[in-house]
N, C-alpha and C. Protein backbone atom coordinates (compact mmCIF):
# COMPACT_ATOMS: atom_id res chain seq x y z
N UNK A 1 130.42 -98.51 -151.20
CA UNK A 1 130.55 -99.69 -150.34
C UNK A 1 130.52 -100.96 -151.20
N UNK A 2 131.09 -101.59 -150.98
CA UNK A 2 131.43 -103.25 -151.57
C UNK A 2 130.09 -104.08 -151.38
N UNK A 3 129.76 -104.92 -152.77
CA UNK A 3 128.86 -105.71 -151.95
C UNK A 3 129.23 -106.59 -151.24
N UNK A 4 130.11 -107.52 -150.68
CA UNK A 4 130.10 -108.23 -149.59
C UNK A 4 129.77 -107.50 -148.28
N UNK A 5 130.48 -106.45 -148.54
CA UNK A 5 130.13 -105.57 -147.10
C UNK A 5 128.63 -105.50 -146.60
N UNK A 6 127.89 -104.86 -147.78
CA UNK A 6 126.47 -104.54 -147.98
C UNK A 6 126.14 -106.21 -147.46
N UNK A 7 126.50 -107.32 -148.15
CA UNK A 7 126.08 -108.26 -147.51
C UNK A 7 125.90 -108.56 -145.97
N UNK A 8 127.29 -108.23 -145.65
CA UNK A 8 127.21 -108.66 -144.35
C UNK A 8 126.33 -107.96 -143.17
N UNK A 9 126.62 -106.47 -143.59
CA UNK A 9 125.84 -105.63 -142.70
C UNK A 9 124.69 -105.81 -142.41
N UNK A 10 123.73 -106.78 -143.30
CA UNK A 10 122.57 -106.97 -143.63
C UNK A 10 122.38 -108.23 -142.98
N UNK A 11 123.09 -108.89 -142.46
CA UNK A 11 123.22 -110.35 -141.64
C UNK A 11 123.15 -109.69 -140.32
N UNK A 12 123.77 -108.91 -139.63
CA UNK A 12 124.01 -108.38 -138.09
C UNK A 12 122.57 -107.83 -137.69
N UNK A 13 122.38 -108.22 -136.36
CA UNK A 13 121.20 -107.75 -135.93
C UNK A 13 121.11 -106.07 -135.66
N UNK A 14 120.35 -105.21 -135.03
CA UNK A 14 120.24 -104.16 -134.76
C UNK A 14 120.29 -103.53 -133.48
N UNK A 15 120.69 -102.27 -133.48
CA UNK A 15 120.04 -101.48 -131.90
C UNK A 15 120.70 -102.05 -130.98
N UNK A 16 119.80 -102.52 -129.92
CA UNK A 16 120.58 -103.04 -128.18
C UNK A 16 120.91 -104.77 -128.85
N UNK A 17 120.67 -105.65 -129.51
CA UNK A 17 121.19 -106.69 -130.20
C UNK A 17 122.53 -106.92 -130.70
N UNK A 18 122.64 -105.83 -131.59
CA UNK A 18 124.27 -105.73 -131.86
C UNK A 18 125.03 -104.98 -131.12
N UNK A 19 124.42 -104.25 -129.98
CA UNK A 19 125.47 -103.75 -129.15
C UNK A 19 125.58 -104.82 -127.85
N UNK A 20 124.52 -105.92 -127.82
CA UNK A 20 125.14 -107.23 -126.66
C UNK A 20 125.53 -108.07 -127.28
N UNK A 21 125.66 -108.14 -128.60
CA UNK A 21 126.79 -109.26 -129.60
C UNK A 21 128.00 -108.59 -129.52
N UNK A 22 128.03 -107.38 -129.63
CA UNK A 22 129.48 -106.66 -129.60
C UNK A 22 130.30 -106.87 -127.92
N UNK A 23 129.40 -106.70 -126.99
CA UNK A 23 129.58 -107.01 -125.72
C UNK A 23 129.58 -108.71 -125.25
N UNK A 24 128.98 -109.23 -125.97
CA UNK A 24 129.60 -110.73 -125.46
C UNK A 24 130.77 -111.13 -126.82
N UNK A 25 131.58 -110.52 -127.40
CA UNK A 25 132.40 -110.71 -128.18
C UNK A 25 133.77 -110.68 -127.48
N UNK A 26 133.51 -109.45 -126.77
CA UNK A 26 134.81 -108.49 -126.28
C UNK A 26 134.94 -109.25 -124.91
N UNK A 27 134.04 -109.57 -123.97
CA UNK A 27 133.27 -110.96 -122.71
C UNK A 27 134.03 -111.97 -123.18
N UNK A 28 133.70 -112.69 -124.13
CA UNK A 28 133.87 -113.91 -124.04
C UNK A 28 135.78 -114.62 -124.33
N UNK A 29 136.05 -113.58 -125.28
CA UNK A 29 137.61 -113.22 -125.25
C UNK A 29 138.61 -113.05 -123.91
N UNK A 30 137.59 -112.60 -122.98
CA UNK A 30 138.48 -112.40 -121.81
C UNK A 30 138.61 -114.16 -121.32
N UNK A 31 138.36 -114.72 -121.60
CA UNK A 31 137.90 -115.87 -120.70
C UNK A 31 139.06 -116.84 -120.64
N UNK A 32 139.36 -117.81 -119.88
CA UNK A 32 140.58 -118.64 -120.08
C UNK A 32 140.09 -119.66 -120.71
N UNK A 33 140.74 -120.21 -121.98
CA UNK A 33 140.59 -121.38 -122.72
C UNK A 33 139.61 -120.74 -124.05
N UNK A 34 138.69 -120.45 -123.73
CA UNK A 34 137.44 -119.99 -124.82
C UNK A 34 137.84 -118.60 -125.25
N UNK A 35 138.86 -117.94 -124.86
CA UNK A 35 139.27 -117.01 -125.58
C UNK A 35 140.26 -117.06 -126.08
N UNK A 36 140.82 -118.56 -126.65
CA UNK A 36 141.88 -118.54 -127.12
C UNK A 36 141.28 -119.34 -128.72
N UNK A 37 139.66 -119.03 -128.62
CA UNK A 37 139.56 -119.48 -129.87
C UNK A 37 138.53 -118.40 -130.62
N UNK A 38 138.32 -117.32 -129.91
CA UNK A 38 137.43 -116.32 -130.00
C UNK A 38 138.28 -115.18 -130.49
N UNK A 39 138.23 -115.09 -131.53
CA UNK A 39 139.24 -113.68 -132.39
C UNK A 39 138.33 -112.35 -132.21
N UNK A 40 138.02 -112.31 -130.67
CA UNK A 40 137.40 -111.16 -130.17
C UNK A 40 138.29 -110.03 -130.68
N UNK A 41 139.32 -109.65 -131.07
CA UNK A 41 139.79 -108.22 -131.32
C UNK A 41 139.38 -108.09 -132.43
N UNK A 42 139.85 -108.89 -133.72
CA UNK A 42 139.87 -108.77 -134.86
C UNK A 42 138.15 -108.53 -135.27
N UNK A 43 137.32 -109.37 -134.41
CA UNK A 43 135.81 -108.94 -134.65
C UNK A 43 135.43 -107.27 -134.41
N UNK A 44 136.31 -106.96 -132.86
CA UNK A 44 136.40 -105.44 -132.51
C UNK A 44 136.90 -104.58 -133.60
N UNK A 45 137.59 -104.95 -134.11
CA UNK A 45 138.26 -103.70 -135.08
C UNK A 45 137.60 -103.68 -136.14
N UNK A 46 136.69 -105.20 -136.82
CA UNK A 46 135.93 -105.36 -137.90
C UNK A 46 134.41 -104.54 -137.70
N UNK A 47 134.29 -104.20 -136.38
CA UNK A 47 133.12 -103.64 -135.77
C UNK A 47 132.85 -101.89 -136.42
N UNK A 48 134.80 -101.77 -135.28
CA UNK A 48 134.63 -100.07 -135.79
C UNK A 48 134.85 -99.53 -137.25
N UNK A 49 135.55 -100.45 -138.18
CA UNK A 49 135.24 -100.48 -139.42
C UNK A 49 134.31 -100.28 -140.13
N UNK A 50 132.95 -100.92 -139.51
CA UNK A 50 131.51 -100.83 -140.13
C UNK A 50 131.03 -99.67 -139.62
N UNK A 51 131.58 -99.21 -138.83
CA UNK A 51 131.00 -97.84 -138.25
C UNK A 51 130.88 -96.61 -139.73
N UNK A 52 132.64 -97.01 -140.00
CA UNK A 52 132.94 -96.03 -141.25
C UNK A 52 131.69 -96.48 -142.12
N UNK A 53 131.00 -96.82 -142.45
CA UNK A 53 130.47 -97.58 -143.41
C UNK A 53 128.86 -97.47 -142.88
N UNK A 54 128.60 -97.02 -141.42
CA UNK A 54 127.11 -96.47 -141.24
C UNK A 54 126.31 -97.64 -140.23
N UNK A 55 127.40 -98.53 -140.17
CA UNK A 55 126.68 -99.48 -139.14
C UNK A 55 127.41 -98.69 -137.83
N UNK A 56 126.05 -98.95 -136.86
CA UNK A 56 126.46 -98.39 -135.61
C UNK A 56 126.86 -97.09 -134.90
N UNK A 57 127.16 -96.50 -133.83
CA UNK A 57 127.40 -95.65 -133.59
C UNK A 57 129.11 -95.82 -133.01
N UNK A 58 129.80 -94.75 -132.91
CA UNK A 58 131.46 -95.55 -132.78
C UNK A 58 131.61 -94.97 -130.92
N UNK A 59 130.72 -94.22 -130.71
CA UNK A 59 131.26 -94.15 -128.91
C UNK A 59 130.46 -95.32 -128.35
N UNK A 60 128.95 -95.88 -128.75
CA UNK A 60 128.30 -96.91 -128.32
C UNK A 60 129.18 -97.96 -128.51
N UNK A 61 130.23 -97.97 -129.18
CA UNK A 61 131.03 -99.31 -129.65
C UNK A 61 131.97 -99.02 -128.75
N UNK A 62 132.78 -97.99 -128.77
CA UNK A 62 133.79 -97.80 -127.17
C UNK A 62 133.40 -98.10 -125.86
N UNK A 63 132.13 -97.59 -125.79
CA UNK A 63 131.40 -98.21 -124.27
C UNK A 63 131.71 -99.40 -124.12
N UNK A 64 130.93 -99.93 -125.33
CA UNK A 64 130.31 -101.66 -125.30
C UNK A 64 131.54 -102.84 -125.13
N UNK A 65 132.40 -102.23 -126.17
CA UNK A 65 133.37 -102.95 -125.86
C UNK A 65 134.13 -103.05 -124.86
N UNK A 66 134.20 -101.81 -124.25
CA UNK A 66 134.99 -101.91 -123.06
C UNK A 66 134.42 -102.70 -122.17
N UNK A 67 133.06 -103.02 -121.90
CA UNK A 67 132.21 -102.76 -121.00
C UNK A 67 132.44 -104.80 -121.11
N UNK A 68 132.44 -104.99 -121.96
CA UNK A 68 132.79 -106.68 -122.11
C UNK A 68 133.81 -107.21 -121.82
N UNK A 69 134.93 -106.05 -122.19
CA UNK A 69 136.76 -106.62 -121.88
C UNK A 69 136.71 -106.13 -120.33
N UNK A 70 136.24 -105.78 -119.76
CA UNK A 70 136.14 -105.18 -118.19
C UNK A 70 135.19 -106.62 -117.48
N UNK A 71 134.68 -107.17 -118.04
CA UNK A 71 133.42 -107.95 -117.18
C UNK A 71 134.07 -109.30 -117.95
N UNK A 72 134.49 -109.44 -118.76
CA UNK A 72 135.36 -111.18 -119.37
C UNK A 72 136.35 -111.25 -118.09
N UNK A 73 137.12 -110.06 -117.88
CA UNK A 73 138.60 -109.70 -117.40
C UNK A 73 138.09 -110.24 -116.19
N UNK A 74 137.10 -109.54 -115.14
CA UNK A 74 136.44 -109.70 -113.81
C UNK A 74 136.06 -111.26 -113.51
N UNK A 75 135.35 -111.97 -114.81
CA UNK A 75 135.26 -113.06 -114.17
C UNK A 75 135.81 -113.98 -114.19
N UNK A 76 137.00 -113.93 -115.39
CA UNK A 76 138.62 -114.69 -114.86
C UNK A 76 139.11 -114.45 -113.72
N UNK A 77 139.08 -113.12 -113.25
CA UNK A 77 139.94 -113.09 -112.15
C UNK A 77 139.11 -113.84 -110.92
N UNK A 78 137.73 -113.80 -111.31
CA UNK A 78 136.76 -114.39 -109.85
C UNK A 78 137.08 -115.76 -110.22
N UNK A 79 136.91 -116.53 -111.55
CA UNK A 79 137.18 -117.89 -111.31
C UNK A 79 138.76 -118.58 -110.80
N UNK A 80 139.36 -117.60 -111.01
CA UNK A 80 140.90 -117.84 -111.01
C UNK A 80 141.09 -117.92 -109.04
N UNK A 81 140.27 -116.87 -108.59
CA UNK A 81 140.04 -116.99 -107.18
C UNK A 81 139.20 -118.19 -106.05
N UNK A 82 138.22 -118.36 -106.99
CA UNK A 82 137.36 -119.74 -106.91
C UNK A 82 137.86 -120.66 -106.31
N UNK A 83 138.63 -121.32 -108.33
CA UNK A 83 138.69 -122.59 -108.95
C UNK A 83 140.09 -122.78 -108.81
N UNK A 84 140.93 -121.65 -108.76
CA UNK A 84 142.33 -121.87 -109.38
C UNK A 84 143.29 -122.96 -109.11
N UNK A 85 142.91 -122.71 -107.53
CA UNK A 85 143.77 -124.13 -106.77
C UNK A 85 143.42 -125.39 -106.53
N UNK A 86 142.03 -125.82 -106.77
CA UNK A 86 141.42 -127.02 -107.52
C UNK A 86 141.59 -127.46 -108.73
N UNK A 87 142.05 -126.25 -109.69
CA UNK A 87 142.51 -126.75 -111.18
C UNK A 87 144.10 -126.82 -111.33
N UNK A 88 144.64 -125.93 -110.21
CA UNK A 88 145.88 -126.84 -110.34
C UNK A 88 146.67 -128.02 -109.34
N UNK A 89 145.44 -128.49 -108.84
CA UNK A 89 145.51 -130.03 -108.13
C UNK A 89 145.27 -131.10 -109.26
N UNK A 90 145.13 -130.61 -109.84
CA UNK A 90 144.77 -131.74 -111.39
C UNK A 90 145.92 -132.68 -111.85
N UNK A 91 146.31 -133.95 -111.70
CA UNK A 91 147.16 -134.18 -112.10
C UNK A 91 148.40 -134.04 -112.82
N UNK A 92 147.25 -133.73 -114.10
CA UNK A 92 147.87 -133.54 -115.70
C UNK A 92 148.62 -132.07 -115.38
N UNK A 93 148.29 -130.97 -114.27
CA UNK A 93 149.12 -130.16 -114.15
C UNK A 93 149.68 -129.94 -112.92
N UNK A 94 149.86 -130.94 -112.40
CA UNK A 94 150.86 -130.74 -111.27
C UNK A 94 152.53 -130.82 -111.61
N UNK A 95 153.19 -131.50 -112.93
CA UNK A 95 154.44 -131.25 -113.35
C UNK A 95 154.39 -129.58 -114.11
N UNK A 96 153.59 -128.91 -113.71
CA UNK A 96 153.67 -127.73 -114.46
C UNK A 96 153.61 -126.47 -112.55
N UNK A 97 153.59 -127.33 -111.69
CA UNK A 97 153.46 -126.10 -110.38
C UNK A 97 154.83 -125.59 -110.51
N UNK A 98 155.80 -125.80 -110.35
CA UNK A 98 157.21 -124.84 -110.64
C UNK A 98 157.13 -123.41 -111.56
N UNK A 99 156.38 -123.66 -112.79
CA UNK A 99 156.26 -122.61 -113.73
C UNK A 99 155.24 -121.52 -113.14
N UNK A 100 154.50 -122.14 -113.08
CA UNK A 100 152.96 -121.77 -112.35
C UNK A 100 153.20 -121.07 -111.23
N UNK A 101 154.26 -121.20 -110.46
CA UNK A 101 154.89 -120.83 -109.04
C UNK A 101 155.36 -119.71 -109.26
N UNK A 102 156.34 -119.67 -110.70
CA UNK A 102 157.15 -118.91 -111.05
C UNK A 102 156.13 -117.34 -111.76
N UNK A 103 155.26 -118.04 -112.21
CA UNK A 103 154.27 -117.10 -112.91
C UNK A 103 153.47 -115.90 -111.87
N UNK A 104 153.25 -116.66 -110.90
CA UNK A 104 152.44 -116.12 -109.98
C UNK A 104 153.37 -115.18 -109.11
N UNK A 105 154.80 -115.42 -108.99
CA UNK A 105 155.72 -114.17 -108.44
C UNK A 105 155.78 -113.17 -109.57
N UNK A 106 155.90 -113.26 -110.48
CA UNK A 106 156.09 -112.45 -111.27
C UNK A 106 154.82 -111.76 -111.46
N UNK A 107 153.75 -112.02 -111.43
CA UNK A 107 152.84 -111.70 -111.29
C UNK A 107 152.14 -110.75 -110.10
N UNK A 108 152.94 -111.26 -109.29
CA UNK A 108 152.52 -110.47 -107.57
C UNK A 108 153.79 -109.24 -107.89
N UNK A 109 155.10 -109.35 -108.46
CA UNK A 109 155.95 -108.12 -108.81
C UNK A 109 155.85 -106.88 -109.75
N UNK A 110 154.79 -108.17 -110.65
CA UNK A 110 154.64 -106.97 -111.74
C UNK A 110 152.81 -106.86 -112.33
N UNK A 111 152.32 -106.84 -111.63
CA UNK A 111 150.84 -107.24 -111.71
C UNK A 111 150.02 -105.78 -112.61
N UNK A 112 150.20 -104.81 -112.31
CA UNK A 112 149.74 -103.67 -113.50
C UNK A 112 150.50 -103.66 -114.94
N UNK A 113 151.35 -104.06 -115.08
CA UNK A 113 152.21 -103.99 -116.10
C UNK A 113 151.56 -105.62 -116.74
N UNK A 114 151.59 -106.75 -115.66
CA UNK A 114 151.27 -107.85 -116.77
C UNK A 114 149.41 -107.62 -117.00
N UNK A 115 149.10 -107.15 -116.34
CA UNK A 115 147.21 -107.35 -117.10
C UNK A 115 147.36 -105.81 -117.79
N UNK A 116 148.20 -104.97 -118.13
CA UNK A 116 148.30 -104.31 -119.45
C UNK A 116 148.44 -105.09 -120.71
N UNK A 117 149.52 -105.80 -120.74
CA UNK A 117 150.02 -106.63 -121.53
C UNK A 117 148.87 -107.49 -121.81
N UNK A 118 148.47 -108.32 -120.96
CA UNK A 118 147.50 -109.50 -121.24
C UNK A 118 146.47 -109.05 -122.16
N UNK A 119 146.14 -107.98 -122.04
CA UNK A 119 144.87 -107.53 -122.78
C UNK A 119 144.66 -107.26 -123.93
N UNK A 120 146.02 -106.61 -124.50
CA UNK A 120 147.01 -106.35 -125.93
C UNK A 120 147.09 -107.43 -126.49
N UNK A 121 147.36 -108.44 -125.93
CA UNK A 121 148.22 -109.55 -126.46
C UNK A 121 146.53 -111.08 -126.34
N UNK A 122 146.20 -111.22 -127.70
CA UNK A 122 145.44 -112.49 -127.63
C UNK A 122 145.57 -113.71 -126.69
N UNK A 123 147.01 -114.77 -127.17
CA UNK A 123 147.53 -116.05 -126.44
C UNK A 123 147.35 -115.67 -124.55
N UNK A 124 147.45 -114.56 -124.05
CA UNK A 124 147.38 -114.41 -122.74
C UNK A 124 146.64 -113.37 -122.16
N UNK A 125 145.59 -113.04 -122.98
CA UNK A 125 144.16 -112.45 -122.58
C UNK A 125 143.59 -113.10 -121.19
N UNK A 126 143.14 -114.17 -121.33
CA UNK A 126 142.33 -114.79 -120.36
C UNK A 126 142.67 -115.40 -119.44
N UNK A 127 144.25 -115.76 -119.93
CA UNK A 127 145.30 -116.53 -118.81
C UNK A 127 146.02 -115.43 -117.59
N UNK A 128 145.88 -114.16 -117.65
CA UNK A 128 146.29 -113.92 -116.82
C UNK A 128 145.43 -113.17 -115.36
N UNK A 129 144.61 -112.85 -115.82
CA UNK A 129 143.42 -112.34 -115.19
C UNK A 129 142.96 -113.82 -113.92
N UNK A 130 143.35 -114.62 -114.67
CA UNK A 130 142.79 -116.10 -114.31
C UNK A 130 143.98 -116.33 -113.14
N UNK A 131 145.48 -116.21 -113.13
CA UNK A 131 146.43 -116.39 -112.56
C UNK A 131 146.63 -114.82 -111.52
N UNK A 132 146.08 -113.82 -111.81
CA UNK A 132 146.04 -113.00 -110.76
C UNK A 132 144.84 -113.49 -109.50
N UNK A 133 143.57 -114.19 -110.23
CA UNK A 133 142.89 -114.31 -109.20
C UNK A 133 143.49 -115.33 -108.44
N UNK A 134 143.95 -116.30 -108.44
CA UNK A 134 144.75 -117.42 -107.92
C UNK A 134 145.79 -116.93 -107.22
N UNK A 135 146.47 -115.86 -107.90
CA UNK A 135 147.97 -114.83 -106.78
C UNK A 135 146.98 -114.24 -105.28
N UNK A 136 145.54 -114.10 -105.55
CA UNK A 136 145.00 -113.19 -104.73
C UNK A 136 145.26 -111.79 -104.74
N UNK A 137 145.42 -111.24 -105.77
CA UNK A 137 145.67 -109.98 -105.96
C UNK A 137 144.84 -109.29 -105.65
N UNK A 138 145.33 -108.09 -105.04
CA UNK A 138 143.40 -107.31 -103.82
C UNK A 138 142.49 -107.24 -105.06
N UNK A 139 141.46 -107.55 -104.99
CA UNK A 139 140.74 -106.71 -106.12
C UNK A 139 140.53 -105.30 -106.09
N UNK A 140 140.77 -104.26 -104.98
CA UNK A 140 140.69 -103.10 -105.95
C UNK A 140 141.93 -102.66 -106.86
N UNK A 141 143.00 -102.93 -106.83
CA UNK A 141 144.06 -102.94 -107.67
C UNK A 141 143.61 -103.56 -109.05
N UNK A 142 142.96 -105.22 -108.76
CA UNK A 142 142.80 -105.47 -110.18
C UNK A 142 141.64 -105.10 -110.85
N UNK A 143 140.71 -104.34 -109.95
CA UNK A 143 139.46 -103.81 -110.81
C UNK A 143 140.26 -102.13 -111.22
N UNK A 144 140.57 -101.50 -110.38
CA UNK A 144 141.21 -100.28 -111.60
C UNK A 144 142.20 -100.43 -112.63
N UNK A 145 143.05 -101.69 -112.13
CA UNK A 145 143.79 -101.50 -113.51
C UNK A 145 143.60 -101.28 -114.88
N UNK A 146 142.27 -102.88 -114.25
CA UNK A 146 141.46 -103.35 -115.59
C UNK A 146 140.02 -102.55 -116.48
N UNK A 147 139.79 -101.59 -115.32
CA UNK A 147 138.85 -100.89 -115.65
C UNK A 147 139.67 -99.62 -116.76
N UNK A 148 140.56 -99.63 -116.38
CA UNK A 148 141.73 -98.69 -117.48
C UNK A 148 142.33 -99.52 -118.65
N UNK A 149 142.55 -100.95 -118.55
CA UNK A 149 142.87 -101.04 -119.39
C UNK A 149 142.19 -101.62 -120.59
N UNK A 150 140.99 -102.20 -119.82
CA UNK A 150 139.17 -102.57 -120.76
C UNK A 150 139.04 -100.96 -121.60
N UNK A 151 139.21 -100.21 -120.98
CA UNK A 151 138.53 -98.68 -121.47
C UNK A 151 139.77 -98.03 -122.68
N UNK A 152 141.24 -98.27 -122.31
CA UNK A 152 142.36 -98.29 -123.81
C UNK A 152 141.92 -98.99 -124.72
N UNK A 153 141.43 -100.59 -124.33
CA UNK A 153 141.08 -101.78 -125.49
C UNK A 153 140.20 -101.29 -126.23
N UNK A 154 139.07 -101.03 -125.18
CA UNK A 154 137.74 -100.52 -125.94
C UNK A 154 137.72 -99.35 -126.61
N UNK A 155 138.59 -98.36 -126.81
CA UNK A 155 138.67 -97.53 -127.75
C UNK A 155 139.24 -97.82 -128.49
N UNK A 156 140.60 -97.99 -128.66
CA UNK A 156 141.99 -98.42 -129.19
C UNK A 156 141.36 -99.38 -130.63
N UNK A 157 140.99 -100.60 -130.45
CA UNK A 157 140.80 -101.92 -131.28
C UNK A 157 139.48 -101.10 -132.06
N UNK A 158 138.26 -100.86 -131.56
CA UNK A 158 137.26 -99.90 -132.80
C UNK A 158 137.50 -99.07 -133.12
N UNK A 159 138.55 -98.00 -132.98
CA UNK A 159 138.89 -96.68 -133.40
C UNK A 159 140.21 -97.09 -134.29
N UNK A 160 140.61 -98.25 -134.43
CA UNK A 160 141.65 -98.95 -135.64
C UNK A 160 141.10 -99.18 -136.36
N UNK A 161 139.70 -99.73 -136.24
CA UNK A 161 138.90 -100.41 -137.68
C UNK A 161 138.34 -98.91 -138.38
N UNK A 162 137.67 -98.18 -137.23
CA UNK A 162 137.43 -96.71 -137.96
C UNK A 162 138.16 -96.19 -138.95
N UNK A 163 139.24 -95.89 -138.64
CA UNK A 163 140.73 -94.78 -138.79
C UNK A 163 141.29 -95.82 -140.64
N UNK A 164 140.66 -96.99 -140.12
CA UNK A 164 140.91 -97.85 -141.58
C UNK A 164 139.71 -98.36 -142.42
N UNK A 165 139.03 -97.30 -142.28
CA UNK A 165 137.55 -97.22 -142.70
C UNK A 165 137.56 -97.46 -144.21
N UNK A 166 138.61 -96.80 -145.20
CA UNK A 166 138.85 -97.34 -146.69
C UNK A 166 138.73 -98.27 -146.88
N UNK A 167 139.54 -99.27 -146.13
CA UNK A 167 139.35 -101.11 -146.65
C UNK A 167 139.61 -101.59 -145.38
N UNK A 168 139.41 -102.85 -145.63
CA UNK A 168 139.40 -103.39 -144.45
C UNK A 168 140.66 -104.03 -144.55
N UNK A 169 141.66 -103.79 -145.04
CA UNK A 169 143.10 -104.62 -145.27
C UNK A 169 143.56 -102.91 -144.55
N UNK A 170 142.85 -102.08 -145.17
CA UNK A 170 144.03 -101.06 -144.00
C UNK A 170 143.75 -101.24 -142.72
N UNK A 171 142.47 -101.22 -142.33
CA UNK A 171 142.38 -101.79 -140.48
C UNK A 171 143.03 -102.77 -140.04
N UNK A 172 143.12 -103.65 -140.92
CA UNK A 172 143.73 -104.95 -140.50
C UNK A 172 145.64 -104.45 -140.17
N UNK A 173 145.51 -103.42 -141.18
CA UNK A 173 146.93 -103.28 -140.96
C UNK A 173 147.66 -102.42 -140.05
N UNK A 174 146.95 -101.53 -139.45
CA UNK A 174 146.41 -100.70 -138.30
C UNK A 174 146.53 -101.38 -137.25
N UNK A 175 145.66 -102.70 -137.13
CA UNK A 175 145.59 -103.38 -136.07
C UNK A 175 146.46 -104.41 -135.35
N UNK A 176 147.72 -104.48 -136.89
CA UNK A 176 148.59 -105.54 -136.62
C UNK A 176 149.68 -104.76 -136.45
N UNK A 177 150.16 -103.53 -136.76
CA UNK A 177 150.91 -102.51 -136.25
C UNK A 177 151.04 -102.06 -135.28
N UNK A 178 149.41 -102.16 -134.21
CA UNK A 178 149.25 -101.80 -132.85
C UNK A 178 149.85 -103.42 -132.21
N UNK A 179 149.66 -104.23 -132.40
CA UNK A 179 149.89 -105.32 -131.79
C UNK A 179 151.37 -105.64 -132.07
N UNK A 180 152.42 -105.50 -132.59
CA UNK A 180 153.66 -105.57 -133.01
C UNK A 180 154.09 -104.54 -132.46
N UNK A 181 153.68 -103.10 -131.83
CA UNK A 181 154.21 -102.54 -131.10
C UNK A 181 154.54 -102.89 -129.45
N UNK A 182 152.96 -103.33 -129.38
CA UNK A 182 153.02 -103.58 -128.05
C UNK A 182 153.74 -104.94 -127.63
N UNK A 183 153.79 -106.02 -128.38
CA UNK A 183 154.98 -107.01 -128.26
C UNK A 183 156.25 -106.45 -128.34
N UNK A 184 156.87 -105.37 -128.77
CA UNK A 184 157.98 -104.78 -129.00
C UNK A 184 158.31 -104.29 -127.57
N UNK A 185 157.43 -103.78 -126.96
CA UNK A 185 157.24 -102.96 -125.85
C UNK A 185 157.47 -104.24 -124.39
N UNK A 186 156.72 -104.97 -124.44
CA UNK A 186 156.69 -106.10 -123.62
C UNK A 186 157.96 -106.58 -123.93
N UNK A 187 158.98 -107.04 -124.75
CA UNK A 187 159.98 -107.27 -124.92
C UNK A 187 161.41 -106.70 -124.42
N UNK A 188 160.85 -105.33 -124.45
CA UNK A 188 161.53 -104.40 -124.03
C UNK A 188 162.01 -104.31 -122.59
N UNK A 189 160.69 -104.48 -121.81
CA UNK A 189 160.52 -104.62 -120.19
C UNK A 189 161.04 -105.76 -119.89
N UNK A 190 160.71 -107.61 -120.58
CA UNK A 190 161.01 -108.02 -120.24
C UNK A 190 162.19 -108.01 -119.75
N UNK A 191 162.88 -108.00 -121.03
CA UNK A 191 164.50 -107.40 -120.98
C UNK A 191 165.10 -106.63 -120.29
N UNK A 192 164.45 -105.52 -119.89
CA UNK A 192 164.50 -104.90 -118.41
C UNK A 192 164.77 -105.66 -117.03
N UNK A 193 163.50 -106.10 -117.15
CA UNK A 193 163.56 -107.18 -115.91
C UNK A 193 164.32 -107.97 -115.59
N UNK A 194 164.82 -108.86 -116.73
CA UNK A 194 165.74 -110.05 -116.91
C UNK A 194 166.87 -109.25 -116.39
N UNK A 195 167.80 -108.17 -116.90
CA UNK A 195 168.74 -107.31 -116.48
C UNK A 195 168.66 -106.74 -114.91
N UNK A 196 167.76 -106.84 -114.40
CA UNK A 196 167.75 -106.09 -113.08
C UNK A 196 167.58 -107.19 -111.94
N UNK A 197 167.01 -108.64 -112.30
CA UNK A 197 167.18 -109.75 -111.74
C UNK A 197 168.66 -109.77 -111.81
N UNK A 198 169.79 -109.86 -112.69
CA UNK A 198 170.68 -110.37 -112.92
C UNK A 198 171.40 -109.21 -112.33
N UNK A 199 171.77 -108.34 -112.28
CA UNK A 199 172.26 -106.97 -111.78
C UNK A 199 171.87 -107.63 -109.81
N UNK A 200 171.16 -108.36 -109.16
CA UNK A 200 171.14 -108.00 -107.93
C UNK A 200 172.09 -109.22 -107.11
């Protein structure tokens, strides 16, 4: 093991501590605005990495994490249900209701497919969870989706840092391979979509 590593491991707290730092990591990422500055995955994958390396246990880290991207996800969608239409009475975004209009059909058409995506994808983690609660999307639809797709994240992102347990430039590279797929994939559909709008 490297000493920086040895360093760091030695900075992280222990036991039920680092498994509710790991859980308000994966939490706080879900969130709209504050998870667009929270590199909650890259911490996730740096997590299951240390696993290789003797920090932690790696199914307590699948739980945990999930267990944060499931409960960030939940309370976007509750504030999005709240707040949503008070925050977009806001001036500064009322030249933006057309898009917003537009978002929210697409959203009511394709609503399992976009909070797959959202969750994969950093820039629209927290934004969409936030715009389903505002669509009114039933919540039991958006609690199983998300309860499936918190539970892919939460394995998926620590079992990349694992699997790249040698260095941490191979996790990293693991992790940016998973994310370049799934933009590939979303691209794909879009393109789908765009074609089947235009086809009617």
């Amino acid at each position: 093991m490297s000493h920086w590593l040895q360093q760091f491991i030695t900075l992280l707290p222990d036991g039920a501590a680092y498994l509710a730092l790991i859980t308000l990591v994966a939490f706080l990422e879900a969130l709209p605005l504050i998870g667009l500055l929270m590199p909650g995955s890259t911490l996730i994958v740096l997590a299951g990495f240390l696993v290789a390396h003797g920090k932690g246990h790696l199914l307590q880290l699948f739980f945990f994490s999930a267990l944060g991207a499931f409960t960030g996800d939940f309370l976007s969608y509750w504030l999005g249900g709240r707040l949503g239409q008070r925050i977009l009475a806001m001036p500064w975004l009322r030249k933006q209701n057309s898009k917003l209009l537009e978002a929210k059909i697409f959203l009511n058409e394709n609503g399992g497919k976009s909070l797959f995506y959202a969750r994969f994808l950093g820039p629209i983690r927290g934004t969409i969870p936030f715009l389903a609660g505002i669509s009114r999307m039933p919540p039991a639809f958006f609690c199983k989706a998300t309860f499936i797709n918190a539970l892919l994240w939460g394995i998926a992102y620590p079992g990349l840092g694992y699997l790249g347990g040698e260095s941490w430039q191979q996790a990293r590279h693991l992790s940016s391979r998973l994310g370049l797929l799934v933009l590939l994939t979303l691209g794909a559909w879009l393109f789908h979509s765009w074609l089947k709008r235009k086809s009617k």
